[in-house]
PDB file of N, CA and C in Angstrom:
ATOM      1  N   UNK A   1       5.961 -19.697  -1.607  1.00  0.00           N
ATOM      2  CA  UNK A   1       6.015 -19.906  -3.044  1.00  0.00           C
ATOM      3  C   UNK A   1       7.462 -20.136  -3.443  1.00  0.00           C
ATOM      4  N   UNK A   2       7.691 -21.515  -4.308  1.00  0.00           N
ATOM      5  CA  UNK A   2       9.203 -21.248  -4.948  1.00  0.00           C
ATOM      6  C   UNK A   2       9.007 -20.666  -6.267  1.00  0.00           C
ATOM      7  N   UNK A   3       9.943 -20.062  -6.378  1.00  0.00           N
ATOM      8  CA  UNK A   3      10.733 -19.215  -7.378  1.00  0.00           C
ATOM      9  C   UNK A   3      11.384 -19.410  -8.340  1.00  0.00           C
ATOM     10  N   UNK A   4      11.648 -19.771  -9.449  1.00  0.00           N
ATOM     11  CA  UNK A   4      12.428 -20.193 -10.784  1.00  0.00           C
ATOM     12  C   UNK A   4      13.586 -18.710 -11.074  1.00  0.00           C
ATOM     13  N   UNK A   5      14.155 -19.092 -10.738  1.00  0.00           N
ATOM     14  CA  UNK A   5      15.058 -17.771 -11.294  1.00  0.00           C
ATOM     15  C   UNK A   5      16.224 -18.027 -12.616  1.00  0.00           C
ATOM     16  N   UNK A   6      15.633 -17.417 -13.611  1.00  0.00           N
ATOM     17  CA  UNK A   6      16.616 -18.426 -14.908  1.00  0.00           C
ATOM     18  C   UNK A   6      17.418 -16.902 -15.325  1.00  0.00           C
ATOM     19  N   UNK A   7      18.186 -17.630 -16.338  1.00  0.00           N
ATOM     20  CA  UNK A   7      19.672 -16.615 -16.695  1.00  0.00           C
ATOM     21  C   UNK A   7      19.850 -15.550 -16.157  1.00  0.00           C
ATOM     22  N   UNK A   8      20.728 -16.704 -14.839  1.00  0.00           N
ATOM     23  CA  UNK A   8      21.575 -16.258 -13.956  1.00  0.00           C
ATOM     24  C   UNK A   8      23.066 -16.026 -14.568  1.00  0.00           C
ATOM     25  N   UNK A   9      23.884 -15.059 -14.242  1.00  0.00           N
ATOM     26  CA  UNK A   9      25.411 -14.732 -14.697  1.00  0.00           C
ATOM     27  C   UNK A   9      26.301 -16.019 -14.004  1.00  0.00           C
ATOM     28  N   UNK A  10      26.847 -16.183 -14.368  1.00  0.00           N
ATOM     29  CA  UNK A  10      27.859 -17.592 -13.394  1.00  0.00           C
ATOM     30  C   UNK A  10      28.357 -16.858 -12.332  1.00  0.00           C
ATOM     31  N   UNK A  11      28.293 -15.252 -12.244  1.00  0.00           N
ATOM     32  CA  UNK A  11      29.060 -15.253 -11.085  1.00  0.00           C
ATOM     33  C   UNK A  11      27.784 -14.759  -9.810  1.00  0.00           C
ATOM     34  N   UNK A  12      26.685 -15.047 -10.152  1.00  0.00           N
ATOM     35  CA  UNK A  12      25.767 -14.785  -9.206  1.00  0.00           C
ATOM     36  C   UNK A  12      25.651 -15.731  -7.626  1.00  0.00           C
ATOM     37  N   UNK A  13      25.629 -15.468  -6.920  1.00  0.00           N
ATOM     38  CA  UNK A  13      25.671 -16.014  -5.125  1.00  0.00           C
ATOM     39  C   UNK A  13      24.128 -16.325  -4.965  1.00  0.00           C
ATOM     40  N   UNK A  14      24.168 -17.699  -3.978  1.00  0.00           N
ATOM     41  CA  UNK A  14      23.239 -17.360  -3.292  1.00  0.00           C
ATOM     42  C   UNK A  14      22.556 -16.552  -2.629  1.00  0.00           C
ATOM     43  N   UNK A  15      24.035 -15.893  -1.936  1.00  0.00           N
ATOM     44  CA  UNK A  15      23.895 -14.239  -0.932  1.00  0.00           C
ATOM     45  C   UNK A  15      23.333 -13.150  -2.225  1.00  0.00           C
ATOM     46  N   UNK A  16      23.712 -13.410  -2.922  1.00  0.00           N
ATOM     47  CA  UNK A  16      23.293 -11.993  -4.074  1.00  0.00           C
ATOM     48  C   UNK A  16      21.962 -12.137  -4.055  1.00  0.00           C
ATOM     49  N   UNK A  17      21.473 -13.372  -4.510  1.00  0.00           N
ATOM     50  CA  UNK A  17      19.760 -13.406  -4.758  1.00  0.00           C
ATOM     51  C   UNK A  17      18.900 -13.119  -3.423  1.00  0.00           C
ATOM     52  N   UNK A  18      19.189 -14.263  -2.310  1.00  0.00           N
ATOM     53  CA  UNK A  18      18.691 -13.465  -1.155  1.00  0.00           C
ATOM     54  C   UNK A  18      18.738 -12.391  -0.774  1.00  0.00           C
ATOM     55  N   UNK A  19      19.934 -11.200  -0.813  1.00  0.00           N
ATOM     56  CA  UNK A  19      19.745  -9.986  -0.809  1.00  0.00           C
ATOM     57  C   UNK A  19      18.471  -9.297  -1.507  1.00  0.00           C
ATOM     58  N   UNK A  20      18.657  -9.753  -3.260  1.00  0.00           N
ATOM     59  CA  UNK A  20      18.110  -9.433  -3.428  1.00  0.00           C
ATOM     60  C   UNK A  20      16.385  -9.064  -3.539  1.00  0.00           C
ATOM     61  N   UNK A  21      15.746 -10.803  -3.146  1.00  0.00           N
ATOM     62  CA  UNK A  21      14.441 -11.006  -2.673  1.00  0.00           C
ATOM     63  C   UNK A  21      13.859 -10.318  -1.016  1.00  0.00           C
ATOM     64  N   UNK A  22      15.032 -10.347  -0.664  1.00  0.00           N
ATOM     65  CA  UNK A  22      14.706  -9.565   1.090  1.00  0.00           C
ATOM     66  C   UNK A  22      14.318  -8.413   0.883  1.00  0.00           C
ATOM     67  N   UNK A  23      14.353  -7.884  -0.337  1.00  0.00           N
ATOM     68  CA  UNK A  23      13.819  -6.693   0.156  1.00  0.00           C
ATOM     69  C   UNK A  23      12.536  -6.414  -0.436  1.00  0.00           C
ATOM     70  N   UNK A  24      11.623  -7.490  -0.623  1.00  0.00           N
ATOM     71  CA  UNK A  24      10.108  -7.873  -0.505  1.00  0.00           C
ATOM     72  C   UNK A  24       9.654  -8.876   0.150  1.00  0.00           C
ATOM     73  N   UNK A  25      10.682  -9.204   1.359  1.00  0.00           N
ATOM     74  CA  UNK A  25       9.751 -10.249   2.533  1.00  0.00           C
ATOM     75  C   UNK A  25      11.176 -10.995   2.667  1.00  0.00           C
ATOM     76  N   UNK A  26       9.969 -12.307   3.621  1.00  0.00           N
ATOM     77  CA  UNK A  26      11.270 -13.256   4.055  1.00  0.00           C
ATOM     78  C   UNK A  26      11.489 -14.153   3.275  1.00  0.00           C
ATOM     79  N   UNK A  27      12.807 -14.886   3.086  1.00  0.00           N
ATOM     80  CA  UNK A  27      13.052 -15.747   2.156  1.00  0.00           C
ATOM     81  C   UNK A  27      13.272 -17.096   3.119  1.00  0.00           C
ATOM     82  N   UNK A  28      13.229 -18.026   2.993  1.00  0.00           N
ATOM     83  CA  UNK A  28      13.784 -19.038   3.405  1.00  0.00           C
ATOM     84  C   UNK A  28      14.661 -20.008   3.215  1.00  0.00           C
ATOM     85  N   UNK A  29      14.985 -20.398   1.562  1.00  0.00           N
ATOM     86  CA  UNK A  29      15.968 -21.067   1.197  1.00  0.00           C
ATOM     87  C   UNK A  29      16.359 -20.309  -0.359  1.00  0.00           C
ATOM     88  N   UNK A  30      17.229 -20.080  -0.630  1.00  0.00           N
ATOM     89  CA  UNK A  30      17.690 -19.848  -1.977  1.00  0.00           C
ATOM     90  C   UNK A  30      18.711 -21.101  -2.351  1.00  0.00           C
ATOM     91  N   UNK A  31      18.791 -21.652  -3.426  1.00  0.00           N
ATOM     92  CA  UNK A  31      19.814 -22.140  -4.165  1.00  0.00           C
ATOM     93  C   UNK A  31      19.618 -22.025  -5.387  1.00  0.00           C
ATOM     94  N   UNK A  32      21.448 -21.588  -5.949  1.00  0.00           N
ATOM     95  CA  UNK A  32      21.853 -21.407  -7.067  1.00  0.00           C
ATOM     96  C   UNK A  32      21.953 -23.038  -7.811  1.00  0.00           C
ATOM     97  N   UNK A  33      21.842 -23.408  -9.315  1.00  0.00           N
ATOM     98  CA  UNK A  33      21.784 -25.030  -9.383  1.00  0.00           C
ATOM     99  C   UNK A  33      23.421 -25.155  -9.854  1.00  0.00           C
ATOM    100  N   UNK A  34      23.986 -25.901  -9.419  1.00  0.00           N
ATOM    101  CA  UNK A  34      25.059 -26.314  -9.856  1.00  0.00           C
ATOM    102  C   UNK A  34      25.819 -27.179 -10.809  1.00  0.00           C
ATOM    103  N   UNK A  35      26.348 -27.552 -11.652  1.00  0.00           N
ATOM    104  CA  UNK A  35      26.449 -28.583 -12.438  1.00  0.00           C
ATOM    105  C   UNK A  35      27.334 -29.720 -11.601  1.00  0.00           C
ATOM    106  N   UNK A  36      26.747 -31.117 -11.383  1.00  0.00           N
ATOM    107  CA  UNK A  36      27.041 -32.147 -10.453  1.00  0.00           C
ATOM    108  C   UNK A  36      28.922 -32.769 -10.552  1.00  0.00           C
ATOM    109  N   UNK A  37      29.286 -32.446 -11.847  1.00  0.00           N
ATOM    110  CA  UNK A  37      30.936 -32.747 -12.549  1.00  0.00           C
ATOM    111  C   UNK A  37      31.695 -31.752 -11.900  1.00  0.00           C
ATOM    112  N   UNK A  38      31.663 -30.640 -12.407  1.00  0.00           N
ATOM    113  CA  UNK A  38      32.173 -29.487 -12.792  1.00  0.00           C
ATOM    114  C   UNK A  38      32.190 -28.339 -11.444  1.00  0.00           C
ATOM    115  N   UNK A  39      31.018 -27.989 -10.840  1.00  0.00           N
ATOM    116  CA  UNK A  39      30.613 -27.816  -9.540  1.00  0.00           C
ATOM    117  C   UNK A  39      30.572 -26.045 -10.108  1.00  0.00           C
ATOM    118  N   UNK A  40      30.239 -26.343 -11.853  1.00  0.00           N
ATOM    119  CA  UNK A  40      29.427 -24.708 -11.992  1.00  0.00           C
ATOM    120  C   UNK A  40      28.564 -24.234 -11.959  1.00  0.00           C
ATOM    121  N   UNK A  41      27.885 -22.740 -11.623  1.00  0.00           N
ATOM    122  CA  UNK A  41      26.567 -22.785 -11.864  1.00  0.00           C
ATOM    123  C   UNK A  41      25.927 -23.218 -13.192  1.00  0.00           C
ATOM    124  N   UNK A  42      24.709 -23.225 -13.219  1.00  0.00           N
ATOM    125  CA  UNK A  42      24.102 -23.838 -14.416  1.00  0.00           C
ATOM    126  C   UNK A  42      23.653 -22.773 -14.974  1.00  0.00           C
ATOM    127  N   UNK A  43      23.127 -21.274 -14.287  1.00  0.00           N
ATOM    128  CA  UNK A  43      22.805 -20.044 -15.113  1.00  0.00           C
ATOM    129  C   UNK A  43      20.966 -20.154 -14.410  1.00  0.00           C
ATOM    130  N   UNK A  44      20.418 -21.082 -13.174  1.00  0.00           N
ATOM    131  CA  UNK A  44      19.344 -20.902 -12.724  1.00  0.00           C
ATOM    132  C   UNK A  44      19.601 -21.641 -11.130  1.00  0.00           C
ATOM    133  N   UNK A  45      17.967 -20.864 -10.832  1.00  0.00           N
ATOM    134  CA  UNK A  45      18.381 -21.246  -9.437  1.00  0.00           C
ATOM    135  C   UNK A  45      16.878 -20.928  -9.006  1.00  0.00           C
ATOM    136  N   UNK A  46      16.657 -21.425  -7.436  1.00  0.00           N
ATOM    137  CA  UNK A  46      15.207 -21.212  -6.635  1.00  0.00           C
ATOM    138  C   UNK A  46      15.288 -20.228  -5.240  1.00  0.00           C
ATOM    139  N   UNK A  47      13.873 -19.369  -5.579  1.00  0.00           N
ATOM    140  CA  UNK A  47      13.994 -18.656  -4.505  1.00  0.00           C
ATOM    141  C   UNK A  47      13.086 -19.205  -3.746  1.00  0.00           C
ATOM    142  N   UNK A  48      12.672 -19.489  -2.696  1.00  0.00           N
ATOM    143  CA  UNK A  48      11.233 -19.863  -1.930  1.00  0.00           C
ATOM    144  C   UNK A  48      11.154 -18.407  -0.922  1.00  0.00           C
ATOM    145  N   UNK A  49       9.759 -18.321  -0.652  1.00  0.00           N
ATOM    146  CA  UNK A  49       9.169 -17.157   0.107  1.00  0.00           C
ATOM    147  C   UNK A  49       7.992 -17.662   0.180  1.00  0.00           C
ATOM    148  N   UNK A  50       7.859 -17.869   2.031  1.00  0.00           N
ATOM    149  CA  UNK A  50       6.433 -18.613   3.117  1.00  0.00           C
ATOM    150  C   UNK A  50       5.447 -17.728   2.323  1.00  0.00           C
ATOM    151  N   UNK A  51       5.554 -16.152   2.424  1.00  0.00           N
ATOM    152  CA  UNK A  51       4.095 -15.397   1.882  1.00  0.00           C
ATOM    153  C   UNK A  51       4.059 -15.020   0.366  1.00  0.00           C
ATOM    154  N   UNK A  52       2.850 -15.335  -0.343  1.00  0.00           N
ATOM    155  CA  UNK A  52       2.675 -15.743  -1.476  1.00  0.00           C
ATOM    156  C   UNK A  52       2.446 -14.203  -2.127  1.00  0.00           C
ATOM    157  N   UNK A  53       1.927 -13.328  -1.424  1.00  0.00           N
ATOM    158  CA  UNK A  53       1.915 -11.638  -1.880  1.00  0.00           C
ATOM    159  C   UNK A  53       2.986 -11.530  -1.784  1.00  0.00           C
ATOM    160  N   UNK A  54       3.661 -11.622  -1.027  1.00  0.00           N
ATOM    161  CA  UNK A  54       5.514 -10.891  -1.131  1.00  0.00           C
ATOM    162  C   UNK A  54       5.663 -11.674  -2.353  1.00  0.00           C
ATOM    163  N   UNK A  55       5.966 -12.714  -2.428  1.00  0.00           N
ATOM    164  CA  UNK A  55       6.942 -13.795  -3.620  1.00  0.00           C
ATOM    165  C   UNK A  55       6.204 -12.684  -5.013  1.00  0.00           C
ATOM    166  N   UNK A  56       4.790 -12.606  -5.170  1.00  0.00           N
ATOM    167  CA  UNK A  56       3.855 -12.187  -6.371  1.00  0.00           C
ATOM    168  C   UNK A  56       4.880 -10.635  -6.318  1.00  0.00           C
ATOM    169  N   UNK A  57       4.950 -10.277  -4.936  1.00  0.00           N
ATOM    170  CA  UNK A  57       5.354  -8.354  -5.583  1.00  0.00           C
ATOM    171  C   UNK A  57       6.896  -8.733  -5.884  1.00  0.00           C
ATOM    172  N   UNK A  58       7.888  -9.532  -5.238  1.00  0.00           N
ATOM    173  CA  UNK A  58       8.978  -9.443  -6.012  1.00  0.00           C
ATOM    174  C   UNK A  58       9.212  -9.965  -6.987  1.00  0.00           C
ATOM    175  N   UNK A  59       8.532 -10.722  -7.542  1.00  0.00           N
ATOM    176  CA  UNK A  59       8.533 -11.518  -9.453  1.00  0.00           C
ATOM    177  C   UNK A  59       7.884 -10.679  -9.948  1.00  0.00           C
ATOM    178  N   UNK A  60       7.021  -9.404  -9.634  1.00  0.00           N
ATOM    179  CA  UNK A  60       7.025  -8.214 -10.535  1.00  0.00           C
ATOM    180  C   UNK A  60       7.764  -7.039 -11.011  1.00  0.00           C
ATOM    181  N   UNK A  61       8.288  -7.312  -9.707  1.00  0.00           N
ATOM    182  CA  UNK A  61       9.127  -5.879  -9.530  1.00  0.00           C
ATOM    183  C   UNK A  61      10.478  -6.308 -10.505  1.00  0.00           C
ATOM    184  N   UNK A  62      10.846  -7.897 -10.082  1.00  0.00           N
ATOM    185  CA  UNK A  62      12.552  -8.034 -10.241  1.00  0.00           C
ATOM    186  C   UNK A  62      12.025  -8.640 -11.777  1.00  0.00           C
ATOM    187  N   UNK A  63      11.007  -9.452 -12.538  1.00  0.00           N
ATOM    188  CA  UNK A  63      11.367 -10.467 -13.356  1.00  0.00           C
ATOM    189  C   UNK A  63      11.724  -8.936 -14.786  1.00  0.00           C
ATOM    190  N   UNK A  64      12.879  -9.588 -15.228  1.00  0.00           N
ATOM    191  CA  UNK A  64      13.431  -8.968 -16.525  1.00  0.00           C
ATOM    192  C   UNK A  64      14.755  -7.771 -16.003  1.00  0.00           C
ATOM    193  N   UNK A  65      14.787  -7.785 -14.710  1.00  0.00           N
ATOM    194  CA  UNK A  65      15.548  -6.719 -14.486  1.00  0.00           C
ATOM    195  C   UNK A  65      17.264  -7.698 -14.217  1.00  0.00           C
ATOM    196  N   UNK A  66      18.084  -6.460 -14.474  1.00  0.00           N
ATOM    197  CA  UNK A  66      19.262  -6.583 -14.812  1.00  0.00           C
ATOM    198  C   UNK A  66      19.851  -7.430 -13.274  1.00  0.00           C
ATOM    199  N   UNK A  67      20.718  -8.428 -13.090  1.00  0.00           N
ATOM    200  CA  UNK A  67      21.550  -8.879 -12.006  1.00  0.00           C
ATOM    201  C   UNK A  67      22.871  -9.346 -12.683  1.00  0.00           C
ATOM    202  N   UNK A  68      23.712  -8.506 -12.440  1.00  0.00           N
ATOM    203  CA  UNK A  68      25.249  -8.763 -13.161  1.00  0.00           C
ATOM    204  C   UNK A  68      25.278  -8.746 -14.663  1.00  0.00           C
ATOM    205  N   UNK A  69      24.883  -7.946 -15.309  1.00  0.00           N
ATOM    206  CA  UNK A  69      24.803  -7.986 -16.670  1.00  0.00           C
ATOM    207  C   UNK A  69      24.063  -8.594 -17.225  1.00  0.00           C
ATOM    208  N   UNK A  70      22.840  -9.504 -16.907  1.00  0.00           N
ATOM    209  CA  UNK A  70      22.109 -10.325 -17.411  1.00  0.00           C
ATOM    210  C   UNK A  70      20.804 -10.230 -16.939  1.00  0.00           C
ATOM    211  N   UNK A  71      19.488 -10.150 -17.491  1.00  0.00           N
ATOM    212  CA  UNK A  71      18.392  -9.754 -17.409  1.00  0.00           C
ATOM    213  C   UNK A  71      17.574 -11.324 -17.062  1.00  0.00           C
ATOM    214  N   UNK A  72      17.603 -11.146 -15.496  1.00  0.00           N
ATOM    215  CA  UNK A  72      17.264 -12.645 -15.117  1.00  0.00           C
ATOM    216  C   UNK A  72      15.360 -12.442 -15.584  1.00  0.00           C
ATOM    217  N   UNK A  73      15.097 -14.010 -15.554  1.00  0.00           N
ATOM    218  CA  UNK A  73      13.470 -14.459 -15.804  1.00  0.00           C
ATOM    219  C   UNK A  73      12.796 -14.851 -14.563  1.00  0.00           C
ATOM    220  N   UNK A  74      12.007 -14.774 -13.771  1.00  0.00           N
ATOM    221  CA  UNK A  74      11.427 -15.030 -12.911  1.00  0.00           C
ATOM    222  C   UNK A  74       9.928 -16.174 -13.533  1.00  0.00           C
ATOM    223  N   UNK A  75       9.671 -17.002 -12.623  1.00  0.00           N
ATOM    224  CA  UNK A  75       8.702 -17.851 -12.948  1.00  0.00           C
ATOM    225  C   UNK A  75       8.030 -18.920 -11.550  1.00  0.00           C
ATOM    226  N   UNK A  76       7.181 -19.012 -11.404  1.00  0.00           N
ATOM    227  CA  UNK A  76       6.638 -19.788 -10.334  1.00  0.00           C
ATOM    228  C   UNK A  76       7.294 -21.171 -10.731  1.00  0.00           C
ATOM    229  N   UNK A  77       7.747 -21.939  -9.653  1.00  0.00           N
ATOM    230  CA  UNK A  77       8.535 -23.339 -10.329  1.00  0.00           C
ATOM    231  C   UNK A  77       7.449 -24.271  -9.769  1.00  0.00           C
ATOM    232  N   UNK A  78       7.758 -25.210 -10.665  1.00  0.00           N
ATOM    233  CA  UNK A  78       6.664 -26.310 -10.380  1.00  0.00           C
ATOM    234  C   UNK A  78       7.070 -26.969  -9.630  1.00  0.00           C
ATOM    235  N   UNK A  79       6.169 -28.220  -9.059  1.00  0.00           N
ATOM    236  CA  UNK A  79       6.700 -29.008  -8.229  1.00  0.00           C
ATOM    237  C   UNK A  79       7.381 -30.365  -9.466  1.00  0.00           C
ATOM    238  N   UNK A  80       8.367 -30.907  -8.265  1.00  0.00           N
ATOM    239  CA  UNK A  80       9.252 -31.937  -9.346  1.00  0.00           C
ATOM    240  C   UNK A  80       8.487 -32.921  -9.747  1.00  0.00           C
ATOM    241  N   UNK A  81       8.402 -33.437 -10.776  1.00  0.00           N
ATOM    242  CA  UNK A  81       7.295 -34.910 -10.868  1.00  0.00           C
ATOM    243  C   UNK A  81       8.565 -35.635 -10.955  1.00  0.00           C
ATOM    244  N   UNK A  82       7.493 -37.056 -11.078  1.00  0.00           N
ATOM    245  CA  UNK A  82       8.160 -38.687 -10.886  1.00  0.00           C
ATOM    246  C   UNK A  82       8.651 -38.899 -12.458  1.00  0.00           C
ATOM    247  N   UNK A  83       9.993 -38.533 -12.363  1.00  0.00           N
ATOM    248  CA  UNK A  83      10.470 -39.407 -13.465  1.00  0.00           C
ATOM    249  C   UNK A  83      11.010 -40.590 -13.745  1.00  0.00           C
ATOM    250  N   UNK A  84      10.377 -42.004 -14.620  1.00  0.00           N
ATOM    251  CA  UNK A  84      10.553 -43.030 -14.591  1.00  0.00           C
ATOM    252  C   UNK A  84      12.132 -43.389 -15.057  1.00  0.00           C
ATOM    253  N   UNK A  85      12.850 -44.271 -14.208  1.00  0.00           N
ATOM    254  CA  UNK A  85      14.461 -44.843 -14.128  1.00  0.00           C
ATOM    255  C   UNK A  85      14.334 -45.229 -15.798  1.00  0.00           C
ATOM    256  N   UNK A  86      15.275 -44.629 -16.130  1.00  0.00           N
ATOM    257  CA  UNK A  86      15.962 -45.055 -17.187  1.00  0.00           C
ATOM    258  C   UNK A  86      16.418 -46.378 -17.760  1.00  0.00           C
ATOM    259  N   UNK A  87      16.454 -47.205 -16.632  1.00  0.00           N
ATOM    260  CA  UNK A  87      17.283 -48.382 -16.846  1.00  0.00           C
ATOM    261  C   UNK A  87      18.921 -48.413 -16.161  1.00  0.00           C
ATOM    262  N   UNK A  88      18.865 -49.662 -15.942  1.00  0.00           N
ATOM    263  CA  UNK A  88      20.196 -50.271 -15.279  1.00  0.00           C
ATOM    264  C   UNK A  88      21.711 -49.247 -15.728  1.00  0.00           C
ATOM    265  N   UNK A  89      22.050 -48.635 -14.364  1.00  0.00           N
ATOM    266  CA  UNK A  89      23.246 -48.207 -14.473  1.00  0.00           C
ATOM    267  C   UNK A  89      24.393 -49.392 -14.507  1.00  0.00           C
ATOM    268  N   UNK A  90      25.334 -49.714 -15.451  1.00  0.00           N
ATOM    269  CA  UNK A  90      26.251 -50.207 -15.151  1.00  0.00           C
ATOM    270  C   UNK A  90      27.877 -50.124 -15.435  1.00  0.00           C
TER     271      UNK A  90
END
């Protein structure tokens, strides 16, 4: 299952969140989102976890609880859809 993890503190790690999901199963990829200019966090990020009972007991346990001063949101993330091109970059 991936993971939506929203208001994140800017100074939150990848290593912080995986810590923190490990300790309801295995994780496999975490990323924090970054802003593409600037190279800051954006304040969200994805957890993925292979077993879908672990992912369910740690988005109960963790969603609303405190990580660096800020009371992150937990949410099942969707998958990305097809968004149609904008038009000609030039």
């Amino acid at each position: 299952m991936n993971i939506h993890v929203s208001n994140l503190a800017h100074s939150v790690t990848e290593d912080d969140l995986r810590a923190l999901f490990s300790e309801f199963g295995e994780v496999t990829t975490v990323n924090v989102v970054k802003d593409r200019s600037s190279g800051q966090p954006r304040g969200f990020g994805f957890v993925e976890m292979p077993n879908n009972s672990e992912a369910d007991k740690a988005m109960k346990a963790l969603n609303g609880t405190n990580l660096k001063n800020q009371f992150i949101k937990l949410s099942q993330a969707k998958p990305p859809s097809k968004r149609p091109r904008r038009g000609p970059r030039y």
